[in-house]
N, C-alpha and C. Protein backbone atom coordinates (compact mmCIF):
# COMPACT_ATOMS: atom_id res chain seq x y z
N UNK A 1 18.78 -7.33 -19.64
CA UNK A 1 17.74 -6.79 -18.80
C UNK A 1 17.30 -7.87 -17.81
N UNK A 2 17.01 -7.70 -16.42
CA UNK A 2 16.97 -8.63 -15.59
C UNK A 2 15.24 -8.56 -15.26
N UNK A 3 15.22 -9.66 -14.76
CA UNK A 3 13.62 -9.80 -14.45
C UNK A 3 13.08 -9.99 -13.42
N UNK A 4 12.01 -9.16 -12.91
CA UNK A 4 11.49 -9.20 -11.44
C UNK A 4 11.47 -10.73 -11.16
N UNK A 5 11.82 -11.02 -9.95
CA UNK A 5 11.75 -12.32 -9.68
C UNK A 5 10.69 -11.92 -7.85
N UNK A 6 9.38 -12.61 -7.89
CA UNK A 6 8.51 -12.56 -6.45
C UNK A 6 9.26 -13.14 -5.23
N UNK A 7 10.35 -13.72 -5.70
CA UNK A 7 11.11 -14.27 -4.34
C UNK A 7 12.08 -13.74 -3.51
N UNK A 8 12.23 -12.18 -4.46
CA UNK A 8 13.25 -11.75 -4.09
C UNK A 8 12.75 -10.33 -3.39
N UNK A 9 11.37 -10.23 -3.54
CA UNK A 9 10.71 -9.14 -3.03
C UNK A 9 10.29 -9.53 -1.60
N UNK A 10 10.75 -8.70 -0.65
CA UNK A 10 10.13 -8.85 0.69
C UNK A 10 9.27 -7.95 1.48
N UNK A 11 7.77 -8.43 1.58
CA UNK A 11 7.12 -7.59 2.24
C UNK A 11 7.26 -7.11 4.04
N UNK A 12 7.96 -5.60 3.75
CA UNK A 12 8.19 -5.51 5.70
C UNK A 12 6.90 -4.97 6.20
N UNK A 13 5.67 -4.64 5.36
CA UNK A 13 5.10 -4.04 6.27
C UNK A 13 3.40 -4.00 5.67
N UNK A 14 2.73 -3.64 5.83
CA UNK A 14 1.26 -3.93 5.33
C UNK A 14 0.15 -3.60 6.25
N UNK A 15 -0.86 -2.70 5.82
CA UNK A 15 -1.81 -2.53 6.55
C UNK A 15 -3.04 -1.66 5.75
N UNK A 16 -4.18 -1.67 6.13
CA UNK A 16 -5.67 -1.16 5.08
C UNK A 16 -6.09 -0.65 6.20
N UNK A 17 -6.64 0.72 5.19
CA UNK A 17 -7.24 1.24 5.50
C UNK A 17 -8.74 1.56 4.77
N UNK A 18 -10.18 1.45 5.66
CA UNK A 18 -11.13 1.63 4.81
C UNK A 18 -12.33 1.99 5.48
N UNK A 19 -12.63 2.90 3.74
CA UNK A 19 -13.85 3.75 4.02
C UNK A 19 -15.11 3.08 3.43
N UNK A 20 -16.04 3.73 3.08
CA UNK A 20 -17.44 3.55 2.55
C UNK A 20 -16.97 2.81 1.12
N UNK A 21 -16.53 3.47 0.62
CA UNK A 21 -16.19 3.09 -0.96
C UNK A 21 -15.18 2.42 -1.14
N UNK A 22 -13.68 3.07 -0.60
CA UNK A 22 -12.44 2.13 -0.86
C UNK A 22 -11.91 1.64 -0.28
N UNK A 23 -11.33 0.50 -0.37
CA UNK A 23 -9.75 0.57 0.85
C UNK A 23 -8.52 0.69 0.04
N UNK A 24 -7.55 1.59 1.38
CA UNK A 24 -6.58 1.75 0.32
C UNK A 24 -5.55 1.05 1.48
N UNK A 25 -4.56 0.53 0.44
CA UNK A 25 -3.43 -0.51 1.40
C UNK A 25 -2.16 0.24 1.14
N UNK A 26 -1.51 0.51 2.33
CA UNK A 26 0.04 0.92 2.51
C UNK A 26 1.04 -0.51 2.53
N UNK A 27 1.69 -0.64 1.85
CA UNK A 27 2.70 -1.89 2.09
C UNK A 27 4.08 -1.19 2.05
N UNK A 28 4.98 -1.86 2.56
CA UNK A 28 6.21 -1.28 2.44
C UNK A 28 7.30 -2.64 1.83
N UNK A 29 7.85 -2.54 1.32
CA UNK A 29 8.39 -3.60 0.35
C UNK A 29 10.50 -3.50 0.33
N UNK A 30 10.89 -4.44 0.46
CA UNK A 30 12.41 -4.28 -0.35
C UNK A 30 12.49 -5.02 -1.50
N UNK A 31 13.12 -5.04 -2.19
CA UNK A 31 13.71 -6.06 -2.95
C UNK A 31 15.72 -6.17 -2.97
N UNK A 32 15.78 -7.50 -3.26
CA UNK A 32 16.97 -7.83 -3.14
C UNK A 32 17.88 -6.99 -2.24
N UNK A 33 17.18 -6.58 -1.05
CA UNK A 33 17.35 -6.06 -0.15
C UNK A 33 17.84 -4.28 0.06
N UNK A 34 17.72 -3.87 -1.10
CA UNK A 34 17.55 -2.36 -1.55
C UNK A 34 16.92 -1.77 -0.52
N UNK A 35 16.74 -0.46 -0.75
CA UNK A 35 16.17 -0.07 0.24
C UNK A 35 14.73 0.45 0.52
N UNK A 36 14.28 -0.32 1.34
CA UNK A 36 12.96 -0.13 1.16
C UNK A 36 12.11 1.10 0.67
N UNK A 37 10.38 0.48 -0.04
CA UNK A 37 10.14 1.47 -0.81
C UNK A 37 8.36 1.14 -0.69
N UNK A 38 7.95 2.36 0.04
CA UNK A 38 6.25 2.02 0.24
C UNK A 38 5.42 2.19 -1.06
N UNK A 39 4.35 1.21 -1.10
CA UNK A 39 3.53 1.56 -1.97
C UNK A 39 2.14 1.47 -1.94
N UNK A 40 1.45 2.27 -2.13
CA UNK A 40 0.02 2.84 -1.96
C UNK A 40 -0.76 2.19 -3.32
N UNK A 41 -1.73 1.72 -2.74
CA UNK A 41 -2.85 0.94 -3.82
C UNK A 41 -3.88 1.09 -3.02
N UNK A 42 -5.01 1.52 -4.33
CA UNK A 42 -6.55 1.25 -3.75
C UNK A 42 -7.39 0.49 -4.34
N UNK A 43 -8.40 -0.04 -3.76
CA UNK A 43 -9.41 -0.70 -4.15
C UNK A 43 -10.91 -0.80 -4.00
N UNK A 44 -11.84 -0.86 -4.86
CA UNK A 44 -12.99 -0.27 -4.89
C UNK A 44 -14.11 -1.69 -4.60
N UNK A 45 -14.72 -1.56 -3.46
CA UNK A 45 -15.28 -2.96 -3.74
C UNK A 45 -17.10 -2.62 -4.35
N UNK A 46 -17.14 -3.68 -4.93
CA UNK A 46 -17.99 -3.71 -5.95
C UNK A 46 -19.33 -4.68 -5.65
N UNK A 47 -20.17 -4.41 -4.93
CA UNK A 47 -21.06 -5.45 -4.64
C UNK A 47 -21.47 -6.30 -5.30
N UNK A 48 -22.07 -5.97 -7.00
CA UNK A 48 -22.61 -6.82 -8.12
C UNK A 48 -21.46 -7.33 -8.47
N UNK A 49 -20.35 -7.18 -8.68
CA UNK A 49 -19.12 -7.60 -9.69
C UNK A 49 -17.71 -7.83 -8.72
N UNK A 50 -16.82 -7.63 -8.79
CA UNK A 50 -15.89 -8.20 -8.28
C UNK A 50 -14.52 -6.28 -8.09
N UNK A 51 -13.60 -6.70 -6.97
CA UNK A 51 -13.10 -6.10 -6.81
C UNK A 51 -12.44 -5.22 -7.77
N UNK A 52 -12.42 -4.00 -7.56
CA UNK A 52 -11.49 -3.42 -9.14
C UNK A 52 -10.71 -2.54 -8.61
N UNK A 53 -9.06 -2.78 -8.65
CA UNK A 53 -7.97 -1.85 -8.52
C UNK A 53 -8.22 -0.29 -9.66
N UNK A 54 -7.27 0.67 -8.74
CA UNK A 54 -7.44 1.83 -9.20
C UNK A 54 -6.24 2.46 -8.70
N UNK A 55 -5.53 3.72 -9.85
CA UNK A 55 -4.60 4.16 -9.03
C UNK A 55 -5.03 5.10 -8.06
N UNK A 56 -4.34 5.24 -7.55
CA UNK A 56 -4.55 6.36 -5.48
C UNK A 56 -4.96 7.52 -5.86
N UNK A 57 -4.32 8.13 -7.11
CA UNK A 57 -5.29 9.25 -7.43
C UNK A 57 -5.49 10.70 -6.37
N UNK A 58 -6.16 11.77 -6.09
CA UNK A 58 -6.52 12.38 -5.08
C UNK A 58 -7.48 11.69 -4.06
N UNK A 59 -7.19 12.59 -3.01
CA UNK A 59 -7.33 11.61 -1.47
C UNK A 59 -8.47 12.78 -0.95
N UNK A 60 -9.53 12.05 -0.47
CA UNK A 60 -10.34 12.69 0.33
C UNK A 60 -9.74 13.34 1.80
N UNK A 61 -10.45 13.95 2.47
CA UNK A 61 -9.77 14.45 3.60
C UNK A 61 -9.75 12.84 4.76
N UNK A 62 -11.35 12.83 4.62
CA UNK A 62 -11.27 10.94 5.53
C UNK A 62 -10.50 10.08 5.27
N UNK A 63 -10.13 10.58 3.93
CA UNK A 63 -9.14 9.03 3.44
C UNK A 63 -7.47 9.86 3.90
N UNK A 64 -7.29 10.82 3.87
CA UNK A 64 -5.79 11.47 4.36
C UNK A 64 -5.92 11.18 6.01
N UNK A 65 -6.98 11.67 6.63
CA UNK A 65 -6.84 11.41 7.74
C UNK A 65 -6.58 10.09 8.45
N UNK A 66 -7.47 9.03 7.58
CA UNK A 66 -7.23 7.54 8.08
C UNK A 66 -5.86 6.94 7.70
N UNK A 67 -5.33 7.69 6.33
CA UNK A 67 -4.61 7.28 6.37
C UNK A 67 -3.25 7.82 7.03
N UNK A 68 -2.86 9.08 7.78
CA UNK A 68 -1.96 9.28 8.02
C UNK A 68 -0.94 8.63 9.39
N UNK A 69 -2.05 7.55 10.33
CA UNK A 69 -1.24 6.83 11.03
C UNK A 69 -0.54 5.64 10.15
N UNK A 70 -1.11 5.31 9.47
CA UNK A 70 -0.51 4.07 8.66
C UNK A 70 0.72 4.45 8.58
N UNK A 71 0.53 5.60 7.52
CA UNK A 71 1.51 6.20 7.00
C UNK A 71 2.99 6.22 7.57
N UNK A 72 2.75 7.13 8.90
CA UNK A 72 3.63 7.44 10.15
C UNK A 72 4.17 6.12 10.27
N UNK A 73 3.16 4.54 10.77
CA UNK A 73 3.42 3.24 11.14
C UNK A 73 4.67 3.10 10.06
N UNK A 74 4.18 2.65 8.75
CA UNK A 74 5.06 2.38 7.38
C UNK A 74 6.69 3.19 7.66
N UNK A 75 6.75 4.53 8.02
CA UNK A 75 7.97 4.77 7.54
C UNK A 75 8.70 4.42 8.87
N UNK A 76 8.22 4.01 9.93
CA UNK A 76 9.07 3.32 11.01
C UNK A 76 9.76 1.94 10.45
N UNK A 77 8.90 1.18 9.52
CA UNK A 77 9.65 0.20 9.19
C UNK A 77 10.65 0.33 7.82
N UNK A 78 10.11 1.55 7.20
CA UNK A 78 11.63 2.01 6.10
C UNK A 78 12.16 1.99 6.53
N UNK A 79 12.33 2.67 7.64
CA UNK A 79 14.20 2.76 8.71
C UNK A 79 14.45 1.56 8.96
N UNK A 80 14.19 1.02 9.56
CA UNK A 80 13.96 -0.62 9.90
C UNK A 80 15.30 -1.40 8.98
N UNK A 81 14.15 -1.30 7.88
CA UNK A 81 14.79 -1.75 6.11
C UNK A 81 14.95 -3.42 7.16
């Protein structure tokens, strides 16, 4: 079984988007030069305490809407690869 290695992962693409409550980040990623593969993460910031990840879960309409240029942006650079 082989093991993720961080050096071999390359970030092509990255950008946040954010609302009142979250931001959620589009990245687009290869590894060992495969073919690229976006991934969606959000995050909740926390005034008293410290940042806390969450999965993406259902999407508000503000949060579909903000996010759908990203979106569009991101899969220009899948092709890319």
């Amino acid at each position: 079984m082989s093991r993720y290695k961080q050096d071999l992962d390359r970030k092509l693409f990255a950008k946040t988007w954010e609302g009142q409550q979250w931001k959620i980040t589009v990245s687009v990623h290869s590894y060992k030069g495969m073919a690229p593969k976006m991934r969606l993460s959000r995050e909740k910031a926390n005034p008293k305490y410290h940042r806390s990840a969450s999965d993406l879960g259902y999407l508000t309409r503000e949060e579909t809407e903000g996010l759908l240029p990203i979106l569009q942006e991101a899969l220009l650079h899948m092709r890319k690869g």
